[in-house]
Structures are given as C-alpha cells and as structure tokens.
PDB file of N, CA and C in Angstrom:
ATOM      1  N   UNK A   1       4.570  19.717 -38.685  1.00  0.00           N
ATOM      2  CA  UNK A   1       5.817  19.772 -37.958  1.00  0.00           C
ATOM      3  C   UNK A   1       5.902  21.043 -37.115  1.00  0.00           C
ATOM      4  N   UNK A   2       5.328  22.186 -37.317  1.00  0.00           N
ATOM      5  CA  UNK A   2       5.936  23.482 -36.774  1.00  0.00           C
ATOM      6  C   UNK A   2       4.492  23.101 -35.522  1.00  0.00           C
ATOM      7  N   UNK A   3       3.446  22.774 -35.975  1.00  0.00           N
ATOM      8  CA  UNK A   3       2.635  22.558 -34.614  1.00  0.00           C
ATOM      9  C   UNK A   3       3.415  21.885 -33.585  1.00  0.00           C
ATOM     10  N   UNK A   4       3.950  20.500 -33.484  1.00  0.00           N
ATOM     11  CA  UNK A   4       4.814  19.819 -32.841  1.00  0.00           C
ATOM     12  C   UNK A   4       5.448  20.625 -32.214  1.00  0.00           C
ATOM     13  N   UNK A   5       6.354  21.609 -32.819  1.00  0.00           N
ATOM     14  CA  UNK A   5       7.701  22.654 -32.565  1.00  0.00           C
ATOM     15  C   UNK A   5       7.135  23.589 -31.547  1.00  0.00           C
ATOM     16  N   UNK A   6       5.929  23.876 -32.126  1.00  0.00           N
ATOM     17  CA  UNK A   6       5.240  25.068 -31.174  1.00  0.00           C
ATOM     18  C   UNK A   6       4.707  23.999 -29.754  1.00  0.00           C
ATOM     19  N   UNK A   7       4.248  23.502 -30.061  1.00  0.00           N
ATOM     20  CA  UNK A   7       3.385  22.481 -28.088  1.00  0.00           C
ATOM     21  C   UNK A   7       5.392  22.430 -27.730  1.00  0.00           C
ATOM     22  N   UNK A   8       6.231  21.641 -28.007  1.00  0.00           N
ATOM     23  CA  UNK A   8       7.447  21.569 -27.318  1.00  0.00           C
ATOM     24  C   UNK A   8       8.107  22.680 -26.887  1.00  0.00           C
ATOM     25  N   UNK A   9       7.674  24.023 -27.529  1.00  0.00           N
ATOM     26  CA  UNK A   9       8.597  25.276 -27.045  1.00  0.00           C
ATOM     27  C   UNK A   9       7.272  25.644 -25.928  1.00  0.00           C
ATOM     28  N   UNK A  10       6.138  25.225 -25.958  1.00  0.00           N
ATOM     29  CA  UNK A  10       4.782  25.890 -24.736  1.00  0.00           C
ATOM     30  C   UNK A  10       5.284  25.197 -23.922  1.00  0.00           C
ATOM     31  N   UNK A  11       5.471  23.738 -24.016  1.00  0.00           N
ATOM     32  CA  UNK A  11       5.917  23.170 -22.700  1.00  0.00           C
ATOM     33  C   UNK A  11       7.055  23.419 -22.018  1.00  0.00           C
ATOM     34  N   UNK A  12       8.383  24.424 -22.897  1.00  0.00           N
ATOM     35  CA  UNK A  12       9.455  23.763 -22.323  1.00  0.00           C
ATOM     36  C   UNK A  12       8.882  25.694 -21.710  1.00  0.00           C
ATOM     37  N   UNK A  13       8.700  26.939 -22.001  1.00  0.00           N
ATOM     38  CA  UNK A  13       7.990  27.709 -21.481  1.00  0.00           C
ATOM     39  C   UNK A  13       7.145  27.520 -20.327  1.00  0.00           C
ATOM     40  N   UNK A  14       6.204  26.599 -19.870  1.00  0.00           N
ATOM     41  CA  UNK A  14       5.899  26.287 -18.926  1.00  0.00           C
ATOM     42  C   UNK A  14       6.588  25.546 -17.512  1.00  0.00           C
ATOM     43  N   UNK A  15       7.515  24.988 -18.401  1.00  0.00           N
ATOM     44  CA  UNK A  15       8.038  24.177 -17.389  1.00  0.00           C
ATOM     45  C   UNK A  15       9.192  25.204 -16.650  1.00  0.00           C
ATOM     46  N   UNK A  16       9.590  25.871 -16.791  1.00  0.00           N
ATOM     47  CA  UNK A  16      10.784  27.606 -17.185  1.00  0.00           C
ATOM     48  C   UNK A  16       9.727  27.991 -15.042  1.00  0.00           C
ATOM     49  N   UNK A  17       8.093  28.366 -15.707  1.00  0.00           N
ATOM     50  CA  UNK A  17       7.325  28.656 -14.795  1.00  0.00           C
ATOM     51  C   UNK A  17       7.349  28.051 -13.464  1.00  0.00           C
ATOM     52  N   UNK A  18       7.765  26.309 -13.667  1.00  0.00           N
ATOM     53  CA  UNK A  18       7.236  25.767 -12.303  1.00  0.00           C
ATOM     54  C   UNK A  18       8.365  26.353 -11.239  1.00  0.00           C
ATOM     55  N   UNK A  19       7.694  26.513  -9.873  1.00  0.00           N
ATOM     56  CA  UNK A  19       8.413  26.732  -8.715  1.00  0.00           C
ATOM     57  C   UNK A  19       8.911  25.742  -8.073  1.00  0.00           C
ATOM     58  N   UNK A  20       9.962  25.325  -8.178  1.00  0.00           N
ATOM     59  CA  UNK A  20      10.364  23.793  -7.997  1.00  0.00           C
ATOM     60  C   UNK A  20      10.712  24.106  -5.720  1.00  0.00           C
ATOM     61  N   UNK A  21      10.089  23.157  -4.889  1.00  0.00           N
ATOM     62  CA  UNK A  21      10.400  23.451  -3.895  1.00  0.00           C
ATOM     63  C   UNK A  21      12.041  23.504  -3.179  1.00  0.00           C
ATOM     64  N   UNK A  22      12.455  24.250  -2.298  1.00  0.00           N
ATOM     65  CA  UNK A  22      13.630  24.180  -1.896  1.00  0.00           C
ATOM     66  C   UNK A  22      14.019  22.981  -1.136  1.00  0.00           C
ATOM     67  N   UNK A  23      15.240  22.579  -0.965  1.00  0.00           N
ATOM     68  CA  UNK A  23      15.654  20.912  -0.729  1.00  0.00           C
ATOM     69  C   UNK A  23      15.430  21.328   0.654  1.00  0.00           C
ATOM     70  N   UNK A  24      15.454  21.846   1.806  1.00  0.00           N
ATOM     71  CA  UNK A  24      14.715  21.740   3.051  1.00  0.00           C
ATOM     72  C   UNK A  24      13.421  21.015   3.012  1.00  0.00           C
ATOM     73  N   UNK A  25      12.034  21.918   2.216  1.00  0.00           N
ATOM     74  CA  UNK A  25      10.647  21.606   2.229  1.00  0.00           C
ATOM     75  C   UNK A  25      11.035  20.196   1.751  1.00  0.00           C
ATOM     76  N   UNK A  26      11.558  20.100   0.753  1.00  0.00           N
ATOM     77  CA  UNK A  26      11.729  18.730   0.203  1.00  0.00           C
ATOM     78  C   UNK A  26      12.189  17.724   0.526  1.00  0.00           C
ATOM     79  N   UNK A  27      12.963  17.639   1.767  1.00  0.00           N
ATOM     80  CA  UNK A  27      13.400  16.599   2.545  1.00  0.00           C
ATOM     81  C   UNK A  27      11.850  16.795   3.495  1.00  0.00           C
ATOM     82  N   UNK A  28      11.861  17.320   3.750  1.00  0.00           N
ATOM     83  CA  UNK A  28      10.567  17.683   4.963  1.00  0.00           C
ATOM     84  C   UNK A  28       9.490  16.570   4.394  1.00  0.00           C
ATOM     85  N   UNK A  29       8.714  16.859   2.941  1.00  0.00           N
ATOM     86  CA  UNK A  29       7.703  16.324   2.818  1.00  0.00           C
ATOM     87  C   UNK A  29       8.177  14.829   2.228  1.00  0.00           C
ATOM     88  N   UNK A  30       9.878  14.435   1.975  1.00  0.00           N
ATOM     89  CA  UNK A  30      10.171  12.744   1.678  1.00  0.00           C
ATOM     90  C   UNK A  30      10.179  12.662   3.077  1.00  0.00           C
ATOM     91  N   UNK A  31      10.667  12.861   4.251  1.00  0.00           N
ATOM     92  CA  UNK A  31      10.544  12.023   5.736  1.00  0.00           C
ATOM     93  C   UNK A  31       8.869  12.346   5.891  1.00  0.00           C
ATOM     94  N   UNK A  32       7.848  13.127   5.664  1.00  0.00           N
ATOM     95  CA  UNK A  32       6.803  12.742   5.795  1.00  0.00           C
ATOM     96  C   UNK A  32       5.895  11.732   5.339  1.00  0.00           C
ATOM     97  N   UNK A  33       6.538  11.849   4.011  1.00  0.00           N
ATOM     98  CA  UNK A  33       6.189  10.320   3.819  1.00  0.00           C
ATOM     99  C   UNK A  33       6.655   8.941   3.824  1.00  0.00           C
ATOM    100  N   UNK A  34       7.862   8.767   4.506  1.00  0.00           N
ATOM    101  CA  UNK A  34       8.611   7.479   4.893  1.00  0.00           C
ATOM    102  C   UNK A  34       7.912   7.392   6.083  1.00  0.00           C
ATOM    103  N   UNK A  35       8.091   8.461   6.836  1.00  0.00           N
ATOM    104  CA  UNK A  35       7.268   8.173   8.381  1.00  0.00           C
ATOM    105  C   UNK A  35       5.646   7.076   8.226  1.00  0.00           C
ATOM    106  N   UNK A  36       4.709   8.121   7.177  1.00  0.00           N
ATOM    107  CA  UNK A  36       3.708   7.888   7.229  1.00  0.00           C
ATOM    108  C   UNK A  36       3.454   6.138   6.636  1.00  0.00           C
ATOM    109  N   UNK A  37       4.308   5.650   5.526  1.00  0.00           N
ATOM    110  CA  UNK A  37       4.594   4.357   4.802  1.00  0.00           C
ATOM    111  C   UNK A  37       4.829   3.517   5.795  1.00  0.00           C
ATOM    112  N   UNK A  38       6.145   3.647   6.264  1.00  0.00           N
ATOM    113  CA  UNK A  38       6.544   2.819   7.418  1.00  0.00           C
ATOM    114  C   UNK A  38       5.386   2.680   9.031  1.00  0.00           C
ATOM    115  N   UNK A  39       4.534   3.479   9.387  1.00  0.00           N
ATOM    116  CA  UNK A  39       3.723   3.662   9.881  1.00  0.00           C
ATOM    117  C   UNK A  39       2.954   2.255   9.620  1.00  0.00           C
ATOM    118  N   UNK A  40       1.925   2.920   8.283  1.00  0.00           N
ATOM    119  CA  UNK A  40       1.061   2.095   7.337  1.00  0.00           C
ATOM    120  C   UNK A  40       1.443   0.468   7.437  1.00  0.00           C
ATOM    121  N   UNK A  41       2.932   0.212   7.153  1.00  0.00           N
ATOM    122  CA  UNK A  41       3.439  -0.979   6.730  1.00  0.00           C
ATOM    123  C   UNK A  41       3.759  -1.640   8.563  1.00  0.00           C
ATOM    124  N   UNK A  42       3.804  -0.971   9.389  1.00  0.00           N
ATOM    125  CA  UNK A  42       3.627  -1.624  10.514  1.00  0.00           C
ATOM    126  C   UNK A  42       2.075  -2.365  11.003  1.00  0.00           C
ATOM    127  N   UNK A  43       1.169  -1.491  10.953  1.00  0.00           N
ATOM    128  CA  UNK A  43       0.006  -1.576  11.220  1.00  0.00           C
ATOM    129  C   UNK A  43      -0.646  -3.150  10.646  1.00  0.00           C
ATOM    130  N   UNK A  44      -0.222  -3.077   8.757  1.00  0.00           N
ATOM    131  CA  UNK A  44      -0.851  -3.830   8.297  1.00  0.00           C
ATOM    132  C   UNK A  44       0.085  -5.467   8.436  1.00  0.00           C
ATOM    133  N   UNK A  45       1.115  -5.025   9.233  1.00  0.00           N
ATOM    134  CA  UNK A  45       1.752  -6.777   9.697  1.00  0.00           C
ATOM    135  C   UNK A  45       1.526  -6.752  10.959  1.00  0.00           C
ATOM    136  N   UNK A  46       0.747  -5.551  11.966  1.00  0.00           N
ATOM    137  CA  UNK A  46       0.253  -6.452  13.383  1.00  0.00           C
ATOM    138  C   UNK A  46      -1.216  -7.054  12.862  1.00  0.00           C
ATOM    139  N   UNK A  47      -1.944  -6.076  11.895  1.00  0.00           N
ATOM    140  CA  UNK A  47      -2.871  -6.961  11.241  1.00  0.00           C
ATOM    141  C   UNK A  47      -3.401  -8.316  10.952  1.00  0.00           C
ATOM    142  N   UNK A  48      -2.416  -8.677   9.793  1.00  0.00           N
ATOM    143  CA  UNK A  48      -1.920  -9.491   9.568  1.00  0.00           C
ATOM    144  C   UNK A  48      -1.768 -10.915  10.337  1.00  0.00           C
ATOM    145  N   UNK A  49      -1.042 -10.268  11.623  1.00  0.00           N
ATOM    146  CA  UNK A  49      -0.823 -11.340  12.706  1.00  0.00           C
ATOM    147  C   UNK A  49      -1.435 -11.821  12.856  1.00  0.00           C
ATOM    148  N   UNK A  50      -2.144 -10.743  13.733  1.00  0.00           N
ATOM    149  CA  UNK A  50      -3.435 -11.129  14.287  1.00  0.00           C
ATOM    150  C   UNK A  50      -4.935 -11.714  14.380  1.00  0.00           C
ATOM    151  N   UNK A  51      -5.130 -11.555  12.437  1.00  0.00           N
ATOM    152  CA  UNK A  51      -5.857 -12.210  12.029  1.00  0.00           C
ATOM    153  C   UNK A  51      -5.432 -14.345  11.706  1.00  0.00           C
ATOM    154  N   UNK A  52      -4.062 -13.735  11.481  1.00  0.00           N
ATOM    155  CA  UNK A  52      -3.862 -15.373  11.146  1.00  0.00           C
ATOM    156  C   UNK A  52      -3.800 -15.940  13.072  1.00  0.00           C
ATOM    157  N   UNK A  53      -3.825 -15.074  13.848  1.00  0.00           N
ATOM    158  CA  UNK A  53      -3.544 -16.175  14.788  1.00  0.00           C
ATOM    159  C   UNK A  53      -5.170 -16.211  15.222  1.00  0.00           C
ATOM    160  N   UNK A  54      -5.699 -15.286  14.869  1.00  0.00           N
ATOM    161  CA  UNK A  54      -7.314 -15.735  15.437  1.00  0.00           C
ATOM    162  C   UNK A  54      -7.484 -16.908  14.770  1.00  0.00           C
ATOM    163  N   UNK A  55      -7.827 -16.862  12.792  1.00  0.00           N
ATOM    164  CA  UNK A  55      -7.755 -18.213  12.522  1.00  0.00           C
ATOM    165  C   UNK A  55      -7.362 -18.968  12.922  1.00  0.00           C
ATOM    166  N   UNK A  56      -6.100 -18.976  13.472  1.00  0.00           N
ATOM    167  CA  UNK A  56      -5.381 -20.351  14.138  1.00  0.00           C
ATOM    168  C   UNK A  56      -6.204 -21.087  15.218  1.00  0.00           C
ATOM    169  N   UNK A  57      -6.549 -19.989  15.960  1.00  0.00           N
ATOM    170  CA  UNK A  57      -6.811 -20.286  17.468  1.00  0.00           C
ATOM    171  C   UNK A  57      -8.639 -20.859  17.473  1.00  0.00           C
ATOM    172  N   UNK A  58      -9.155 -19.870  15.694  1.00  0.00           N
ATOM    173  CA  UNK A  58     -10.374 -20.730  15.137  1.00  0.00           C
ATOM    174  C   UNK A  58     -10.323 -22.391  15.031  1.00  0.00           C
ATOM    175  N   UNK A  59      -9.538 -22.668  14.477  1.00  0.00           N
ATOM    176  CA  UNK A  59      -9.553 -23.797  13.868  1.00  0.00           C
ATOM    177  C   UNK A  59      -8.948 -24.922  14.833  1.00  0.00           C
ATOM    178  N   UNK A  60      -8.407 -24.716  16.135  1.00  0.00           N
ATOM    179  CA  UNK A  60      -8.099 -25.227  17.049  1.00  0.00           C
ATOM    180  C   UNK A  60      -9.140 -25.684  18.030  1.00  0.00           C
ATOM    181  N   UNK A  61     -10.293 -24.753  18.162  1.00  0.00           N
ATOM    182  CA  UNK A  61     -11.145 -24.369  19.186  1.00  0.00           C
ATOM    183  C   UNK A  61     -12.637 -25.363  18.453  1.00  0.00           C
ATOM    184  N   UNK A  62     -12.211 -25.411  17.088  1.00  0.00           N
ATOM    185  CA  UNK A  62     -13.502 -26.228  16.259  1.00  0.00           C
ATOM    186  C   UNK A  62     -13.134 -27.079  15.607  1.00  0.00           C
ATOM    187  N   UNK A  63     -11.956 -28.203  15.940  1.00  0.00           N
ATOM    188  CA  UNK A  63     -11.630 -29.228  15.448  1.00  0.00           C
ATOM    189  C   UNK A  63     -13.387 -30.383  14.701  1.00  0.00           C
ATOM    190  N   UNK A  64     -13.024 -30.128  13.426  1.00  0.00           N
ATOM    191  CA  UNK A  64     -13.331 -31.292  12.999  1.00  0.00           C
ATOM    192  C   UNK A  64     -13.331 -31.911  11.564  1.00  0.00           C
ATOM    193  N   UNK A  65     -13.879 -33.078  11.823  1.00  0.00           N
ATOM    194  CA  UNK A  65     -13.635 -34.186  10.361  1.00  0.00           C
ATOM    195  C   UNK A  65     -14.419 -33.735   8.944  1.00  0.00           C
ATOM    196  N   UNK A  66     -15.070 -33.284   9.020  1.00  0.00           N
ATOM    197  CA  UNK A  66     -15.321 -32.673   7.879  1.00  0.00           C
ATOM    198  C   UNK A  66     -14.976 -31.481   6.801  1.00  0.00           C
ATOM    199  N   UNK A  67     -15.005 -32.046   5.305  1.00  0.00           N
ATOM    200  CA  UNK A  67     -13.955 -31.110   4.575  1.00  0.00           C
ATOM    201  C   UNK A  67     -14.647 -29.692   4.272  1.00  0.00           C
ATOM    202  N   UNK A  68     -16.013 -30.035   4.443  1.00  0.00           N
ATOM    203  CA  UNK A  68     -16.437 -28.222   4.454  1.00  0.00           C
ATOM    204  C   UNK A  68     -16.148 -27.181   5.455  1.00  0.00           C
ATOM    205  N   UNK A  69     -15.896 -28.010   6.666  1.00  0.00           N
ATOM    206  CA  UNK A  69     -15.717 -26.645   7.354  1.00  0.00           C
ATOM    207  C   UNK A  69     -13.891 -25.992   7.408  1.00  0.00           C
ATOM    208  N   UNK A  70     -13.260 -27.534   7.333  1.00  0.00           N
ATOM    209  CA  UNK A  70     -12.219 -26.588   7.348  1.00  0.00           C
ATOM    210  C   UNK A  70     -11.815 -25.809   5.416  1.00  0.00           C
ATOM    211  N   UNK A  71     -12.421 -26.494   4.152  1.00  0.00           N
ATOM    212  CA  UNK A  71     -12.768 -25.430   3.604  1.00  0.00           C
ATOM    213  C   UNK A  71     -13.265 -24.349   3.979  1.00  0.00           C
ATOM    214  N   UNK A  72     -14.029 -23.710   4.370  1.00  0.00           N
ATOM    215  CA  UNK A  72     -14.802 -21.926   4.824  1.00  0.00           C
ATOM    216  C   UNK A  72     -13.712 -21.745   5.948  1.00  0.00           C
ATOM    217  N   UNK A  73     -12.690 -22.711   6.478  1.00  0.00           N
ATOM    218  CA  UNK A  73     -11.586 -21.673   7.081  1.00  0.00           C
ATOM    219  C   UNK A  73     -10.277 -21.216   6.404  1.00  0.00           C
ATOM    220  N   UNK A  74     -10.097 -22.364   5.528  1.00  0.00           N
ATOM    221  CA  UNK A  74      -9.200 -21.882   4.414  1.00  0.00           C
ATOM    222  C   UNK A  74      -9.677 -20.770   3.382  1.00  0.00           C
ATOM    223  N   UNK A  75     -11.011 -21.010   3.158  1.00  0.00           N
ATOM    224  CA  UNK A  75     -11.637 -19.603   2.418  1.00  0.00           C
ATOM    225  C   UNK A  75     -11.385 -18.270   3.057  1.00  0.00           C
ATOM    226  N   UNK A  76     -11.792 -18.196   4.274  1.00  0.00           N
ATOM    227  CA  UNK A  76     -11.899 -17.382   5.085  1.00  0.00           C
ATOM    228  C   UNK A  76     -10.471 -16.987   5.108  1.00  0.00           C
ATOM    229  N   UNK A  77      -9.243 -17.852   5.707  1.00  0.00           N
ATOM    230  CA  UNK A  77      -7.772 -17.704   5.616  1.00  0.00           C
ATOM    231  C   UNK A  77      -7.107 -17.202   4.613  1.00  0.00           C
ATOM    232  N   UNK A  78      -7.529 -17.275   3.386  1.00  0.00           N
ATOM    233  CA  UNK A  78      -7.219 -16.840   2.214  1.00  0.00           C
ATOM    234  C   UNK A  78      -7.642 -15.612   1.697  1.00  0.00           C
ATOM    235  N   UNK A  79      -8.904 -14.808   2.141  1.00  0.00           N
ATOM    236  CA  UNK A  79      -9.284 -13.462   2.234  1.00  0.00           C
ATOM    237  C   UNK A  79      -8.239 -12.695   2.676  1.00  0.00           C
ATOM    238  N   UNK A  80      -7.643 -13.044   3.796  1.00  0.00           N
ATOM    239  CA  UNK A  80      -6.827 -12.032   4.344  1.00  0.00           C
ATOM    240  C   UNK A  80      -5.822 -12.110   4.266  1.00  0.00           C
ATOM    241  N   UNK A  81      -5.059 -12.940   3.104  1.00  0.00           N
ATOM    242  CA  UNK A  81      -3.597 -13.340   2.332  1.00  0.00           C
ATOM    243  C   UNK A  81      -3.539 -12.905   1.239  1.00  0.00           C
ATOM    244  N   UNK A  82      -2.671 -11.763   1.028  1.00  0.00           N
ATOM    245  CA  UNK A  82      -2.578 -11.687  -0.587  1.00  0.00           C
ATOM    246  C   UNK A  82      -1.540 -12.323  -1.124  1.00  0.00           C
TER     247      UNK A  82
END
C-alpha cells in the first residue's frame, strides 16, 4: 500500500512540474489543427470524386456483357470506398 501512496504522490509531484501552455499558444495550435483537418478532409472528397467519376466514365467507355469485367470494376470501385 505505501508503494501505491508513494508512485501517486511522484505523479501528482510531477504533474505540479508540467508547464501547461498559455490559452493564446493554445488556441493558436487548436486553429492549427482545424485548419490542417479541414484541409485534409477537403482533399480526400475531391479525391474521392474523382476517382468515382473516372470509374464511372470507365465503365461507360467499356460497356460490356460479361460478369468478369464488370466484377474487376466493382473490385476496383470498392478499393477506393471505405
């Protein structure tokens, strides 16, 4: 028990130490990273698009009756869908 007692009084001692940043820096580095997310999350829906409309414009351009090929475009279509 007194080991326990002792790690909870090191930690709460350490924690006494941390330099917690001032709410300026700290707004600073949350809009750096909303910027950078929202960024990210644009990119990967022109992505997105763009891949499904190539498929589209695949599977338009190579019409045919057989179930393997438009299987390997649904395969293919499904890679880039999570």
């Amino acid at each position: 028990m007194y080991k326990i007692k002792r790690y909870f009084q090191g930690v709460w001692k350490q924690a006494k130490m941390v330099r917690w940043p001032k709410k300026k820096d700290l707004l600073s580095a949350v809009s750096v990273v909303l910027v950078v997310v929202a960024f990210s999350a644009i990119c990967m829906m022109i992505d997105d698009l763009l891949i499904s409309k190539l498929l589209q414009n695949l599977d338009q351009a190579f019409p045919t009756e057989s179930s393997s090929s438009e299987a390997a475009i649904r395969i293919i279509g499904n890679l880039f869908r999570f």
